[in-house]
Protein backbone atom coordinates (compact mmCIF):
# COMPACT_ATOMS: atom_id res chain seq x y z
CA UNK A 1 110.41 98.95 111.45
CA UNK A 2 112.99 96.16 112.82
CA UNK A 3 109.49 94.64 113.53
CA UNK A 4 109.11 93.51 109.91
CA UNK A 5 112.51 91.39 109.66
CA UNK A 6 110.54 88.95 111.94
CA UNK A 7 107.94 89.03 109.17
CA UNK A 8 105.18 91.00 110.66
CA UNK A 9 104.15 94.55 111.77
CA UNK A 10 101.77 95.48 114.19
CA UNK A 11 98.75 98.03 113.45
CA UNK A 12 99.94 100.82 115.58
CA UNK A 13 102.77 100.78 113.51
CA UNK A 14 101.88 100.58 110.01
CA UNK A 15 102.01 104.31 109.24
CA UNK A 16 105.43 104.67 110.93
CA UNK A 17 106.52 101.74 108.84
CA UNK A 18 105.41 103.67 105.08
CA UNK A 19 106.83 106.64 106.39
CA UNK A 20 109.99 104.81 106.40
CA UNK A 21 109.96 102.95 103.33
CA UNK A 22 108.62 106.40 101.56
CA UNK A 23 112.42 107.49 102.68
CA UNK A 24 114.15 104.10 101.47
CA UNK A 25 112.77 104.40 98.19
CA UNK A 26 113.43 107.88 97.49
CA UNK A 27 116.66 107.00 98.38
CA UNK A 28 116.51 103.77 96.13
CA UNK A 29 115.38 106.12 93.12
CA UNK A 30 118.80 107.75 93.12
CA UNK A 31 120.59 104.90 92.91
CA UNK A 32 121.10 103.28 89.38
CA UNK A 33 119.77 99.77 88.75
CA UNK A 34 123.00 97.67 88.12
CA UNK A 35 123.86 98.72 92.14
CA UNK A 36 121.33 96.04 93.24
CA UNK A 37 123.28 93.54 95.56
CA UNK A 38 122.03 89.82 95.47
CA UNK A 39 124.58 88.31 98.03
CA UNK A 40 126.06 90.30 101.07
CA UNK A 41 129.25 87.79 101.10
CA UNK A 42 129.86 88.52 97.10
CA UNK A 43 128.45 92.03 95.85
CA UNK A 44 129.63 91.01 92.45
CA UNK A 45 127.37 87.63 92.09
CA UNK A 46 124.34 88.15 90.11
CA UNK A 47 121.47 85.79 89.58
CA UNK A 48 121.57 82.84 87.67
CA UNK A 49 118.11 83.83 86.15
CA UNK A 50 117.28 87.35 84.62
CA UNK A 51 113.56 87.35 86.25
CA UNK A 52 114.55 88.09 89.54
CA UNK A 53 114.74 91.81 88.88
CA UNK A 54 112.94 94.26 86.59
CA UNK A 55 115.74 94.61 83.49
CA UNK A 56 113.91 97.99 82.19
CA UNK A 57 114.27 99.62 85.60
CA UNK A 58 115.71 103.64 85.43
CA UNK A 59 116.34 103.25 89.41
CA UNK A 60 117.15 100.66 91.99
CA UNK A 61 113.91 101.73 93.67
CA UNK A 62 111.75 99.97 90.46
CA UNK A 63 114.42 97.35 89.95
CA UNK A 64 113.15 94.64 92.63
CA UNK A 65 109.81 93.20 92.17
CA UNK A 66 107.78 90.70 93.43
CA UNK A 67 107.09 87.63 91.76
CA UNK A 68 103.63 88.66 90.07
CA UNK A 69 105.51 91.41 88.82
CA UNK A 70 104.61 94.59 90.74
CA UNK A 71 107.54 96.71 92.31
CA UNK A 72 108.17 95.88 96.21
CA UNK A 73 107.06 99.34 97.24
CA UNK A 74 103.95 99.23 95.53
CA UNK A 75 103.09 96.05 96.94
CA UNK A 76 104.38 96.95 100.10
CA UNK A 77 101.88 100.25 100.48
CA UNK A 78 99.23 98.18 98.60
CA UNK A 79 99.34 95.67 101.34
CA UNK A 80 99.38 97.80 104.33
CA UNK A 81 96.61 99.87 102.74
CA UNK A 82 94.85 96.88 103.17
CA UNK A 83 95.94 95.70 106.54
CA UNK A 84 94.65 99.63 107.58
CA UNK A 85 90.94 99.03 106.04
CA UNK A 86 90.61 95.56 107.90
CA UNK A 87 92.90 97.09 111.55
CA UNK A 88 94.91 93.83 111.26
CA UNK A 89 98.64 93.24 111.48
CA UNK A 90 100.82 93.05 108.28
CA UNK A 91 102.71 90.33 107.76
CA UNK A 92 105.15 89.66 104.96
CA UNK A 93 105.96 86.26 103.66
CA UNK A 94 108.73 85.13 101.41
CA UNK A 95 107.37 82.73 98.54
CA UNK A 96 111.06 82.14 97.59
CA UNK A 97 111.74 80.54 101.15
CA UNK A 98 108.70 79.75 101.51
């Protein structure tokens, strides 16, 4: 899945790809919420805005969400489901840098 740091995954391996993120967010669901990490250099900074994360999440796993409000895992599997029913790359774009 290094494939999707560059922003985009090809067809063949979309499945691979959920298989793996199934595995980060069971992982992420063990986790509490206040362990999210905004900045690699400063663990301990937090965001200057409250929206940036889900404040009712029980897990880590349902605390990052995308900015029309669904969790990144359901959008994630939401959006290759779609890439599978059209056979077409997925590609992920960041509105934030965008």
């Amino acid at each position: 899945m290094k494939e999707l740091y560059k922003g985009k995954l090809r067809f063949w391996h979309l499945m691979e790809a959920v298989r793996e993120m199934q595995i980060i967010e069971q992982e992420m669901k063990e986790l509490p919420a206040n362990m999210a990490i905004w900045d690699n250099d400063d663990p301990k900074k937090r965001p200057e805005y409250s929206e940036y994360g889900n404040q009712e999440a029980a897990n880590l796993a349902e605390y990052f969400i995308c900015t029309h409000g669904d969790g990144i895992f359901e959008a994630f599997y939401s959006a290759v489901a779609d890439a599978l029913e059209l056979l077409r790359p997925f590609r992920l774009i960041n509105l934030w840098l965008e």
